[in-house]
N, C-alpha and C. Protein backbone atom coordinates (compact mmCIF):
# COMPACT_ATOMS: atom_id res chain seq x y z
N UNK A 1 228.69 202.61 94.50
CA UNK A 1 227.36 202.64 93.92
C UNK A 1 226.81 201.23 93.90
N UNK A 2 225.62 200.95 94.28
CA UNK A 2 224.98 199.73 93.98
C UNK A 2 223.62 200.20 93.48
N UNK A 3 223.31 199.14 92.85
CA UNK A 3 222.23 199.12 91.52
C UNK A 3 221.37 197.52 91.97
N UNK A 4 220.11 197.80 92.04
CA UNK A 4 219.03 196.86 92.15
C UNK A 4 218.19 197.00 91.09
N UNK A 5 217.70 196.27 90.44
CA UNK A 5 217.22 195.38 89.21
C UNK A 5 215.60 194.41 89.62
N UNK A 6 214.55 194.87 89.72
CA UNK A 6 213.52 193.84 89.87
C UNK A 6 212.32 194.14 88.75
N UNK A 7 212.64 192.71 88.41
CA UNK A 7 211.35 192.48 87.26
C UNK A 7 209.76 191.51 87.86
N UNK A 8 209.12 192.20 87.08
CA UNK A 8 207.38 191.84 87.75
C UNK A 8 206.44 191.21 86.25
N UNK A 9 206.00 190.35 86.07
CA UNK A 9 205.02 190.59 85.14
C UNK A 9 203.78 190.78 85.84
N UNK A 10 202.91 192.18 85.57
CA UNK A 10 202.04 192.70 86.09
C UNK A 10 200.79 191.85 85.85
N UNK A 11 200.53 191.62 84.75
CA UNK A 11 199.29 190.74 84.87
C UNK A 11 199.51 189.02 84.86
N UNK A 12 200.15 188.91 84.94
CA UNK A 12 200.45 187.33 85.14
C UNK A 12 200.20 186.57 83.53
N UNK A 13 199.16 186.11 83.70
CA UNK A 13 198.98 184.91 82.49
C UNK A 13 198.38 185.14 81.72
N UNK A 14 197.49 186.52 82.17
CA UNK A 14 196.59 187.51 81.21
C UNK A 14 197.40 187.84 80.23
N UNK A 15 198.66 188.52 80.45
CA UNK A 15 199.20 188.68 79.20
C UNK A 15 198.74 190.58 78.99
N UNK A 16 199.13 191.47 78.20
CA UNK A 16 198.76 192.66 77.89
C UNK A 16 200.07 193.19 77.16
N UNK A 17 199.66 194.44 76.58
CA UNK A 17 200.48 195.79 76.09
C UNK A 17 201.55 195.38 76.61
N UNK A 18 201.42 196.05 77.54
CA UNK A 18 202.98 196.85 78.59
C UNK A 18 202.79 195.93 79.65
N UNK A 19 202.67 194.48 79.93
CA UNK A 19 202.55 193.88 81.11
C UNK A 19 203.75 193.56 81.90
N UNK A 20 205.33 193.63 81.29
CA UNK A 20 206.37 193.76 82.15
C UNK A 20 207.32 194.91 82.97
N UNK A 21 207.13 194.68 84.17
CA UNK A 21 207.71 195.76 84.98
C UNK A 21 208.67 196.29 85.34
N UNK A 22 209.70 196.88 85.23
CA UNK A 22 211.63 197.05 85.40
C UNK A 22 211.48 198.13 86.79
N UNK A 23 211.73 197.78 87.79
CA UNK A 23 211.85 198.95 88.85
C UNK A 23 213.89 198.54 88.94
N UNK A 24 214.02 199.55 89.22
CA UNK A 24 215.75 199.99 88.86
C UNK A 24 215.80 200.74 90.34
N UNK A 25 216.69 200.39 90.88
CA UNK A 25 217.16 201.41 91.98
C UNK A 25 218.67 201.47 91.98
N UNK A 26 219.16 202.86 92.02
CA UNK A 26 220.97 202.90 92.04
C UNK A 26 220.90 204.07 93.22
N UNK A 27 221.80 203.37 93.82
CA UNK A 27 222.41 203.87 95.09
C UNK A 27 223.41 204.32 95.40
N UNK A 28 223.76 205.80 94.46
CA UNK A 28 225.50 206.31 94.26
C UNK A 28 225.72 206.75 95.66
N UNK A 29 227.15 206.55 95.94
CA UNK A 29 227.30 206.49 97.61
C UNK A 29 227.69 207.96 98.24
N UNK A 30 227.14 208.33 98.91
CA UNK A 30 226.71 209.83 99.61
C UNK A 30 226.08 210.36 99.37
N UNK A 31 224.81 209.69 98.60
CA UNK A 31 223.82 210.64 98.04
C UNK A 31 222.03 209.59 98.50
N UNK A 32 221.65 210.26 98.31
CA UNK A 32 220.00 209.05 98.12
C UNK A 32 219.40 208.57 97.02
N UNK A 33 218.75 207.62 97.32
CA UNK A 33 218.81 206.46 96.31
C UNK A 33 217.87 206.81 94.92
N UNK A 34 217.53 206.60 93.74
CA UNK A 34 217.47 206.70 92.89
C UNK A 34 216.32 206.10 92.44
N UNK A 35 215.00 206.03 92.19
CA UNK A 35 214.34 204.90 91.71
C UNK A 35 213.76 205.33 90.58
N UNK A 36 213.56 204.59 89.20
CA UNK A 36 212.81 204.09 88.30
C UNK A 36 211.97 202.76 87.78
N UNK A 37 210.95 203.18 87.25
CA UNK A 37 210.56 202.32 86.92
C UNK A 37 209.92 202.67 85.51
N UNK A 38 210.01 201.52 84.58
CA UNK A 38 209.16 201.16 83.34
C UNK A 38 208.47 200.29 83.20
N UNK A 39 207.78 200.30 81.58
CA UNK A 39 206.69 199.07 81.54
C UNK A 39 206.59 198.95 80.19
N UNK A 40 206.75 197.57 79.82
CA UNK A 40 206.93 197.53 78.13
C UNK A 40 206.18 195.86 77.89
N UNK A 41 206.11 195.29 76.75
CA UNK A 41 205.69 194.18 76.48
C UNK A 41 206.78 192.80 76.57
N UNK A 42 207.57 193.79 76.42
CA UNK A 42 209.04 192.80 76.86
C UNK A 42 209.92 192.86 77.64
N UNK A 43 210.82 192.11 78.38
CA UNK A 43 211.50 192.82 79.38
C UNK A 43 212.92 193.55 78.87
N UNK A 44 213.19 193.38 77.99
CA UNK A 44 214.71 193.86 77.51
C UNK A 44 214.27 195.33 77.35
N UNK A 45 212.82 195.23 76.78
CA UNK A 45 212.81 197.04 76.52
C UNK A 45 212.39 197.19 77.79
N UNK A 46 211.74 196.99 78.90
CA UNK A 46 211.37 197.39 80.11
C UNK A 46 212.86 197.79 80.52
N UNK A 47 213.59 196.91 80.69
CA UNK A 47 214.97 197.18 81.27
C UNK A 47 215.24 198.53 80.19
N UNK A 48 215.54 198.46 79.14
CA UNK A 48 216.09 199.12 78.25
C UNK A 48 215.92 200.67 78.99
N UNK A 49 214.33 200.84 79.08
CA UNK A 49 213.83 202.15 79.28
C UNK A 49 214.14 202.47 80.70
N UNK A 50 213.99 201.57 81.77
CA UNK A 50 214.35 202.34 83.57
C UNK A 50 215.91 202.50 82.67
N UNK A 51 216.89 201.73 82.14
CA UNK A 51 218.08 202.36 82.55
C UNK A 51 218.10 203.47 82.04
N UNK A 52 217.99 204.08 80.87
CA UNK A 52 217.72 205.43 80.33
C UNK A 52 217.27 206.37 81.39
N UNK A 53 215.80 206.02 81.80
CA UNK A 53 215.04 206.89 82.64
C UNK A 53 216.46 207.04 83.98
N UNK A 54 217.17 206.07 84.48
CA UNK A 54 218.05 205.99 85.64
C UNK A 54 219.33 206.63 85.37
N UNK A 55 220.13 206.95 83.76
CA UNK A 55 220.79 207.11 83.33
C UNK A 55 220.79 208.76 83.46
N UNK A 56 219.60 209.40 82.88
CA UNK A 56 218.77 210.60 82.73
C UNK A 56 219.07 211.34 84.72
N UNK A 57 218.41 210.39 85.61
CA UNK A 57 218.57 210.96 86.51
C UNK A 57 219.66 211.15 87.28
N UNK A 58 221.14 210.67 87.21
CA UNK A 58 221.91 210.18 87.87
C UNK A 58 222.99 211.63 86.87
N UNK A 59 222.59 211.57 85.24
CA UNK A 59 223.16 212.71 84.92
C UNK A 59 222.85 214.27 85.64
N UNK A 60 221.32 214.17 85.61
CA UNK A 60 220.93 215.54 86.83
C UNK A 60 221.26 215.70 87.54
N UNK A 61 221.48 214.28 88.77
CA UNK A 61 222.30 214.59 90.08
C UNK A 61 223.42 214.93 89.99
N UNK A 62 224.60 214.66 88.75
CA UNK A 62 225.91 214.46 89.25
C UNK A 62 226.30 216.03 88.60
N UNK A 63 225.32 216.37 87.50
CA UNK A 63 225.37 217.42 86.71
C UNK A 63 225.37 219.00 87.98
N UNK A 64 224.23 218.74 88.29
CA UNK A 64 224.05 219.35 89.42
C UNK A 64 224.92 219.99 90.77
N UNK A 65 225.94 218.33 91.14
CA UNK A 65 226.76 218.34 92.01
C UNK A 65 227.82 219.50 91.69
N UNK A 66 228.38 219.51 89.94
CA UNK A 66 229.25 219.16 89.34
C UNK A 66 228.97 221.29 89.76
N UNK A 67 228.25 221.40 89.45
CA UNK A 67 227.42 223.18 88.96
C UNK A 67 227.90 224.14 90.43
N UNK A 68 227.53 222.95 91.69
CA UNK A 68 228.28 223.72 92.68
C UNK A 68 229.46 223.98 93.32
N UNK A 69 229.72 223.14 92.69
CA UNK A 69 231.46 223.11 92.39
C UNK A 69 232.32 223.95 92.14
């Protein structure tokens, strides 16, 4: 599995709400790749929330796998 991590501040110097960006990509191996993204005022909760949101999807996939089994 590999996991990519890129942070953005969306408005630059403007500043706003939700101006930081977390795009998350995990790449569990034999399967296709995974992407989330969040947006929060800070980046720890930006991060905080794609991994959840990435956490959430990776349980569906494997949940899923697991069902045809």
């Amino acid at each position: 599995t590999h996991v990519e991590v890129h942070v953005a501040d969306v408005n630059g110097a403007k500043g706003g709400a939700a101006d930081k960006r977390v795009s998350l990509e995990a790449r569990p191996t034999g399967h296709q790749p995974i992407a989330v993204h969040a947006e929060a005022a800070r980046v720890d909760a930006a991060v905080t929330a794609a991994a959840d949101k990435a956490n959430r999807a990776l349980d569906t996939l494997f949940g899923k796998l697991a069902n045809r089994h």
